[in-house]
Protein backbone atom coordinates (compact mmCIF):
# COMPACT_ATOMS: atom_id res chain seq x y z
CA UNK A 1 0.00 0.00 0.00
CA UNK A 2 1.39 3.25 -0.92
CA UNK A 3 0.45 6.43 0.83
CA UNK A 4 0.94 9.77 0.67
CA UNK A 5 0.57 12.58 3.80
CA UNK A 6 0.85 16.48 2.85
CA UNK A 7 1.79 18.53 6.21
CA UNK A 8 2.16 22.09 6.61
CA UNK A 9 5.73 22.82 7.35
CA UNK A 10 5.23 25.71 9.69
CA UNK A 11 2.49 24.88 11.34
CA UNK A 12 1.89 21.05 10.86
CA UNK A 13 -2.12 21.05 9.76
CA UNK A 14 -2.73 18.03 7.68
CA UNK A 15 -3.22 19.05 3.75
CA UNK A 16 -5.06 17.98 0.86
CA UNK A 17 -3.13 19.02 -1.77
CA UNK A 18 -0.02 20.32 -2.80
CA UNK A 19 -0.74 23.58 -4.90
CA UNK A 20 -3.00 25.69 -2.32
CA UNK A 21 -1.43 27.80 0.82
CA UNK A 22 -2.03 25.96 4.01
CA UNK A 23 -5.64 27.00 5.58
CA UNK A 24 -4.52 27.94 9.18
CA UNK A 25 -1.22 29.99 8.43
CA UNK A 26 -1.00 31.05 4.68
CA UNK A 27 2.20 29.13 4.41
CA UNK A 28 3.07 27.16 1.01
CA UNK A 29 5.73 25.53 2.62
CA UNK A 30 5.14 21.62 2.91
CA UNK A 31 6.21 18.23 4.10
CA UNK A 32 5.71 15.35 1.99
CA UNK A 33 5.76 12.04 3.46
CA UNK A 34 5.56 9.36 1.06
CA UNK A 35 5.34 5.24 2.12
CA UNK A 36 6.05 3.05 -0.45
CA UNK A 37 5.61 -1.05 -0.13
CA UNK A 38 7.59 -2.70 -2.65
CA UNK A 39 6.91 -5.99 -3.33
CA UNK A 40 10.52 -7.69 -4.55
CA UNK A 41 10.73 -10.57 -6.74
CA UNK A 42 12.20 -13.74 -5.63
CA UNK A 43 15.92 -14.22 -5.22
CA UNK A 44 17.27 -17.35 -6.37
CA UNK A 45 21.20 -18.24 -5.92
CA UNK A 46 23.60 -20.20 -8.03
CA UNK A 47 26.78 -21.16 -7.03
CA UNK A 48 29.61 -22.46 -9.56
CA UNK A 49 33.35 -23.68 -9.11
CA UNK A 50 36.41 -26.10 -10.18
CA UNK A 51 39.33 -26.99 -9.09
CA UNK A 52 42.19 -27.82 -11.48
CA UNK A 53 45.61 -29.03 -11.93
CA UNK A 54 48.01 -26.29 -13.33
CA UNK A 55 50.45 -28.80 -14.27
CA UNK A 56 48.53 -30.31 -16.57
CA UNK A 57 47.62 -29.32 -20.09
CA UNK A 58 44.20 -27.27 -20.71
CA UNK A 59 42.17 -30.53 -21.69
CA UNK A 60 43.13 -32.38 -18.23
CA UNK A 61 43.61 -29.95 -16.25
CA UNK A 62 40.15 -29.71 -14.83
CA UNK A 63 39.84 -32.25 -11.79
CA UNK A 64 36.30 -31.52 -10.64
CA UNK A 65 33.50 -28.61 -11.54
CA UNK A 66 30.48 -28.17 -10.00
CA UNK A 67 27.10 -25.92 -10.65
CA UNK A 68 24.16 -25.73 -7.95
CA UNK A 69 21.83 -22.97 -8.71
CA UNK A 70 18.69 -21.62 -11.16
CA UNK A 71 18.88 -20.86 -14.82
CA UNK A 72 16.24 -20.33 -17.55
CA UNK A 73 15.69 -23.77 -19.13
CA UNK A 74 14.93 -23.92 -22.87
CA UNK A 75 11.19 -23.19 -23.12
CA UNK A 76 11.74 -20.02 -20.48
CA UNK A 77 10.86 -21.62 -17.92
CA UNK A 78 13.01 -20.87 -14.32
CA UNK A 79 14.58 -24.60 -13.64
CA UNK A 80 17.27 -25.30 -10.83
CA UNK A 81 20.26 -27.82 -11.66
CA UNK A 82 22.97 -29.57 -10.28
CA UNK A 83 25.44 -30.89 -11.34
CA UNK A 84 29.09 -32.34 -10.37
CA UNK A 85 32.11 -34.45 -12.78
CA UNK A 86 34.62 -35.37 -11.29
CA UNK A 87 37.53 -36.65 -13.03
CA UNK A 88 39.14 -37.77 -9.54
CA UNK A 89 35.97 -39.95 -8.34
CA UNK A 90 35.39 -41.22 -11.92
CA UNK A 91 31.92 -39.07 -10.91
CA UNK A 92 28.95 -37.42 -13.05
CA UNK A 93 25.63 -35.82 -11.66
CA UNK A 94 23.22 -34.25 -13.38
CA UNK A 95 19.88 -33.03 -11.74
CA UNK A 96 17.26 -30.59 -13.44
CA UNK A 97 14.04 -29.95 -11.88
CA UNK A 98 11.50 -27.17 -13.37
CA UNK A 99 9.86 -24.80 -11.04
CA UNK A 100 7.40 -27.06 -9.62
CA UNK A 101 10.31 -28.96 -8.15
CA UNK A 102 9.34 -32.10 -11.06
CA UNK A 103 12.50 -33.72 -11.94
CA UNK A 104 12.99 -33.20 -15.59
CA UNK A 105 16.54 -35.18 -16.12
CA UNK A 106 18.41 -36.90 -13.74
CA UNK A 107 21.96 -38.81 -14.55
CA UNK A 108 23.88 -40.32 -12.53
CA UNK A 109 26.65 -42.71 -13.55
CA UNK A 110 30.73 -42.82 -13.34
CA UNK A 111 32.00 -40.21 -15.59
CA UNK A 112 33.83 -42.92 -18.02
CA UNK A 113 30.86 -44.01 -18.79
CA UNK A 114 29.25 -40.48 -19.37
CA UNK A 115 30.11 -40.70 -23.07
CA UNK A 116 28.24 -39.39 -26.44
CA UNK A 117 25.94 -36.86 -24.85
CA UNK A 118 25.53 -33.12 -24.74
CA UNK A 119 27.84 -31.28 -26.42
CA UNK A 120 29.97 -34.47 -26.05
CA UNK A 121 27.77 -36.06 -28.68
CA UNK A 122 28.85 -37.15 -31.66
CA UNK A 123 28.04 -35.10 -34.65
CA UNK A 124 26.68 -37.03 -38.33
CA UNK A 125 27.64 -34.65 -41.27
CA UNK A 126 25.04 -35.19 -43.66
């Protein structure tokens, strides 16, 4: 609820508008208090990392890389993932839920096996 409260500045007599001299004292002088609710949209938080080897070349250098947070899915939709490889642990999560919380992919396997899918898939030239 927004509101809106026009005083008189020298003499404090509640006002109803802004252009006229107050009433009581002549005075065009005026306090405006305004209150303003805003209503804020919802926060959601991702968090991303990885931790790497710098001794190793750029393709194996990556030893584990994580993602937990929200992202727009592909029909615009807000949908939260998860997701963890880890090259150390052999280790591959993927979770995707849309914003009813309904799973919408899971996978969860060792990451040698985690093979031809993605952007990891093969591509046919036609």
């Amino acid at each position: 609820m927004n509101e809106e409260i026009i005083t008189c500045q020298n003499c404090n007599r509640k006002l109803v508008n802004m252009i006229d001299s107050c009433p009581n004292c002549n005075s065009m002088k005026k306090l405006i208090h305004l209150e303003l609710d805003e209503i804020l949209p919802d926060i959601f938080d991702t968090i991303a990392g990885k931790k790497e080897n710098p001794n190793l070349n750029s393709k194996k250098k990556m030893l584990e890389k994580f993602y937990d947070g929200y992202d727009q899915s592909a029909d615009g939709d807000l949908a939260y993932k998860k997701q963890i490889i880890s090259r150390e642990k052999d280790y591959y999560l993927e979770e995707v839920k849309n914003s009813q919380g309904i799973i919408i992919h899971y996978c969860e396997e060792p990451l040698s096996n985690h093979k031809n899918r993605g952007s990891a898939k093969f591509k046919h030239n036609n």
